[in-house]
PDB file of N, CA and C in Angstrom:
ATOM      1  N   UNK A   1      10.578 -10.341 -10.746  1.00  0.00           N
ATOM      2  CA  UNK A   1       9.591 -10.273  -9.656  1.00  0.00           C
ATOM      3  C   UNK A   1       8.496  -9.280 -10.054  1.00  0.00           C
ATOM      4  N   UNK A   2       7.336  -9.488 -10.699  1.00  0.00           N
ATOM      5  CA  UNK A   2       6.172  -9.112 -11.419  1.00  0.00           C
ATOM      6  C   UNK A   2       5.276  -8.628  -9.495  1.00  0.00           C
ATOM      7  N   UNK A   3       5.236  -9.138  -8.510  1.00  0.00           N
ATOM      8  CA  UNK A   3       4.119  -9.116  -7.801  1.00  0.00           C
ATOM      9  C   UNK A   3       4.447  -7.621  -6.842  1.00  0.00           C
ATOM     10  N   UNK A   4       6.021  -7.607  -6.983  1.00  0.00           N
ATOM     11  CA  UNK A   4       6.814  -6.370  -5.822  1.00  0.00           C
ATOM     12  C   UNK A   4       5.719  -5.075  -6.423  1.00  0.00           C
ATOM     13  N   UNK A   5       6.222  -4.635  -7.680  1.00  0.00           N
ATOM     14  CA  UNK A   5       5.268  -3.267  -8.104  1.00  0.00           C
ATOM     15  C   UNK A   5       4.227  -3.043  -8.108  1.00  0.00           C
ATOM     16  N   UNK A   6       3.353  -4.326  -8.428  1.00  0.00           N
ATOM     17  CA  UNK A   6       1.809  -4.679  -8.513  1.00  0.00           C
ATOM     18  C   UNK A   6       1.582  -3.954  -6.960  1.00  0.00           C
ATOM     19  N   UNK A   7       2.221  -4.555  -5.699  1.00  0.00           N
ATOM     20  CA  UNK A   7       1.993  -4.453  -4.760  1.00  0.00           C
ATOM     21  C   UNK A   7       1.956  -2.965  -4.017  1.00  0.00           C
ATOM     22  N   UNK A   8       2.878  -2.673  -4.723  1.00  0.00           N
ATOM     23  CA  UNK A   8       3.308  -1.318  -4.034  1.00  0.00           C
ATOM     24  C   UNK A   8       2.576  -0.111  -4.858  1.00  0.00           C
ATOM     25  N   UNK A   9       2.006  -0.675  -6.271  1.00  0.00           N
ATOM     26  CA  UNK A   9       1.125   0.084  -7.015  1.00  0.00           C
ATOM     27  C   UNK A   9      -0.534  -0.155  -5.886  1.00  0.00           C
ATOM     28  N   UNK A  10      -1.038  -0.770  -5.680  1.00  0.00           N
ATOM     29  CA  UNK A  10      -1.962  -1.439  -5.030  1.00  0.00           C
ATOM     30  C   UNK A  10      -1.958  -0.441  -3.594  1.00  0.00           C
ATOM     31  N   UNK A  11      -0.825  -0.312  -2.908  1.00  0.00           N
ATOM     32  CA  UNK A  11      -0.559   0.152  -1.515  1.00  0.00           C
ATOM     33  C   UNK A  11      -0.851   1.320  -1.637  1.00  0.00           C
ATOM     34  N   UNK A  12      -0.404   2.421  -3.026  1.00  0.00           N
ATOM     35  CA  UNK A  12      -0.594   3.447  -2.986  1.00  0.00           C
ATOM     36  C   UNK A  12      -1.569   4.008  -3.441  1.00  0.00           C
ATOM     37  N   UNK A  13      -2.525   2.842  -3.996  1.00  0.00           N
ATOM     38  CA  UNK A  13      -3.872   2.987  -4.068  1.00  0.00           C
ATOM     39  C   UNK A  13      -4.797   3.112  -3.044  1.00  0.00           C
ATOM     40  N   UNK A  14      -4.108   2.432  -2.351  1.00  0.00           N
ATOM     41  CA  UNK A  14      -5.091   2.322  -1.048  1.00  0.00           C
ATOM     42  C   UNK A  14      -5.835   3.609   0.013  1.00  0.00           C
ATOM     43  N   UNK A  15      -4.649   4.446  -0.083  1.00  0.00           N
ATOM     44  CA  UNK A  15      -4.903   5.926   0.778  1.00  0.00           C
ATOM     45  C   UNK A  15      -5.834   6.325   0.032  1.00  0.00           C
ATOM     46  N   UNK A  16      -6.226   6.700  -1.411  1.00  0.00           N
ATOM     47  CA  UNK A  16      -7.636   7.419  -1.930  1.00  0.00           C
ATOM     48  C   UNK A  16      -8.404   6.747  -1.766  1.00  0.00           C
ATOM     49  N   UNK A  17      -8.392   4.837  -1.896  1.00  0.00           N
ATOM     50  CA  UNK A  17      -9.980   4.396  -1.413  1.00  0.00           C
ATOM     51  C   UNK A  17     -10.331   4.394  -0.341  1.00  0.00           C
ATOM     52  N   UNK A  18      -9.922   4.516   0.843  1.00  0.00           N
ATOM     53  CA  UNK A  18      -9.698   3.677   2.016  1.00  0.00           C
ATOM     54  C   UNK A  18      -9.878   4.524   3.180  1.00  0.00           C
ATOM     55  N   UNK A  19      -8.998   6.104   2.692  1.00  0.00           N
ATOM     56  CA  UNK A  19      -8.614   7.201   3.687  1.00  0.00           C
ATOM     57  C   UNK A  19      -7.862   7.069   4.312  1.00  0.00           C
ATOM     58  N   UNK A  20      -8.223   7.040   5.966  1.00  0.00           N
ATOM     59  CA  UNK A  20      -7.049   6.845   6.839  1.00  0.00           C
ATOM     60  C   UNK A  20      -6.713   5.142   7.372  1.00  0.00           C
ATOM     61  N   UNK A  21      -7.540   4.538   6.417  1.00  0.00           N
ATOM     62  CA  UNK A  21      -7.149   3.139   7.284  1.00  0.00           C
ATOM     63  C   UNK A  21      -6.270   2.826   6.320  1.00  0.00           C
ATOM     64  N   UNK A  22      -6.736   2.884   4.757  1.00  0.00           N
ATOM     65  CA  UNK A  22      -5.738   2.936   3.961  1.00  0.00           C
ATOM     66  C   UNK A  22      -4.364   3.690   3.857  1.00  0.00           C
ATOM     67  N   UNK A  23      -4.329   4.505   4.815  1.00  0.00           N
ATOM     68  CA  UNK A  23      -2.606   5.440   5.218  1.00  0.00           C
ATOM     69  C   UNK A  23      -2.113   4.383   6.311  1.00  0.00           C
ATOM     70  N   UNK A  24      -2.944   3.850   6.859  1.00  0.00           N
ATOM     71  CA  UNK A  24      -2.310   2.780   8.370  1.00  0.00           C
ATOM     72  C   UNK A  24      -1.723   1.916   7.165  1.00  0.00           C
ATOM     73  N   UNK A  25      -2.116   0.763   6.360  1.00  0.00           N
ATOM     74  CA  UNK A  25      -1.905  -0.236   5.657  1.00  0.00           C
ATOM     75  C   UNK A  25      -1.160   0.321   4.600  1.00  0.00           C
ATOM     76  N   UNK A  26      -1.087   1.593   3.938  1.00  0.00           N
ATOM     77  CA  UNK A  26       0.683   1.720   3.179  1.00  0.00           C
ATOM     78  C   UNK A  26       1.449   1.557   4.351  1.00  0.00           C
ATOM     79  N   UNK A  27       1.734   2.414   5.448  1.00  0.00           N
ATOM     80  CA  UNK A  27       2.695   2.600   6.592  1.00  0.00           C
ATOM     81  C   UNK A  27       3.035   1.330   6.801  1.00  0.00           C
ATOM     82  N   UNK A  28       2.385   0.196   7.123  1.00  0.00           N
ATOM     83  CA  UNK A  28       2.427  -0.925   7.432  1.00  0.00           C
ATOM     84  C   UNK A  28       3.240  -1.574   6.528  1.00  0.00           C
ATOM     85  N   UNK A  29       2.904  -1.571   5.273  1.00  0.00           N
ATOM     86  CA  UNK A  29       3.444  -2.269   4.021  1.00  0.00           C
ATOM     87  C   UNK A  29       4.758  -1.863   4.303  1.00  0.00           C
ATOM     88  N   UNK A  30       5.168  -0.764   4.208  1.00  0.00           N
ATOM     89  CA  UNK A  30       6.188   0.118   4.092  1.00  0.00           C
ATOM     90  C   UNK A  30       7.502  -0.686   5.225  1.00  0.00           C
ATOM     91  N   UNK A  31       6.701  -0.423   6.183  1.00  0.00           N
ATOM     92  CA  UNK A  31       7.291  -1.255   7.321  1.00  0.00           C
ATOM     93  C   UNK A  31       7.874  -2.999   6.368  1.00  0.00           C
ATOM     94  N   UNK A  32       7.156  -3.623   6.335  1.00  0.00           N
ATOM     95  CA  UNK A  32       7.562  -4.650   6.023  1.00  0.00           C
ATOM     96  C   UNK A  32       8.527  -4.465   4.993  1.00  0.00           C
ATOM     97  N   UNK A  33       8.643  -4.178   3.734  1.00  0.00           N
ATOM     98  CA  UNK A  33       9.177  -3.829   2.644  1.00  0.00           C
ATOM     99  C   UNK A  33      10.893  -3.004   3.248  1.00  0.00           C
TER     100      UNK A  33
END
């Protein structure tokens, strides 16, 4: 399963581009996962 890490590499990218909407959408991910 190649897409799980991509994803979760991606998620934790998200908080430095994003800020706080990008901390809502890891949390979220997180949730699902």
């Amino acid at each position: 399963m190649i897409r799980e890490p991509i994803l979760a590499i991606n998620f934790k990218a998200y908080p430095t581009a994003f800020g706080i909407k990008g901390l809502n959408i890891a949390k979220s991910a997180e949730k699902v996962y």
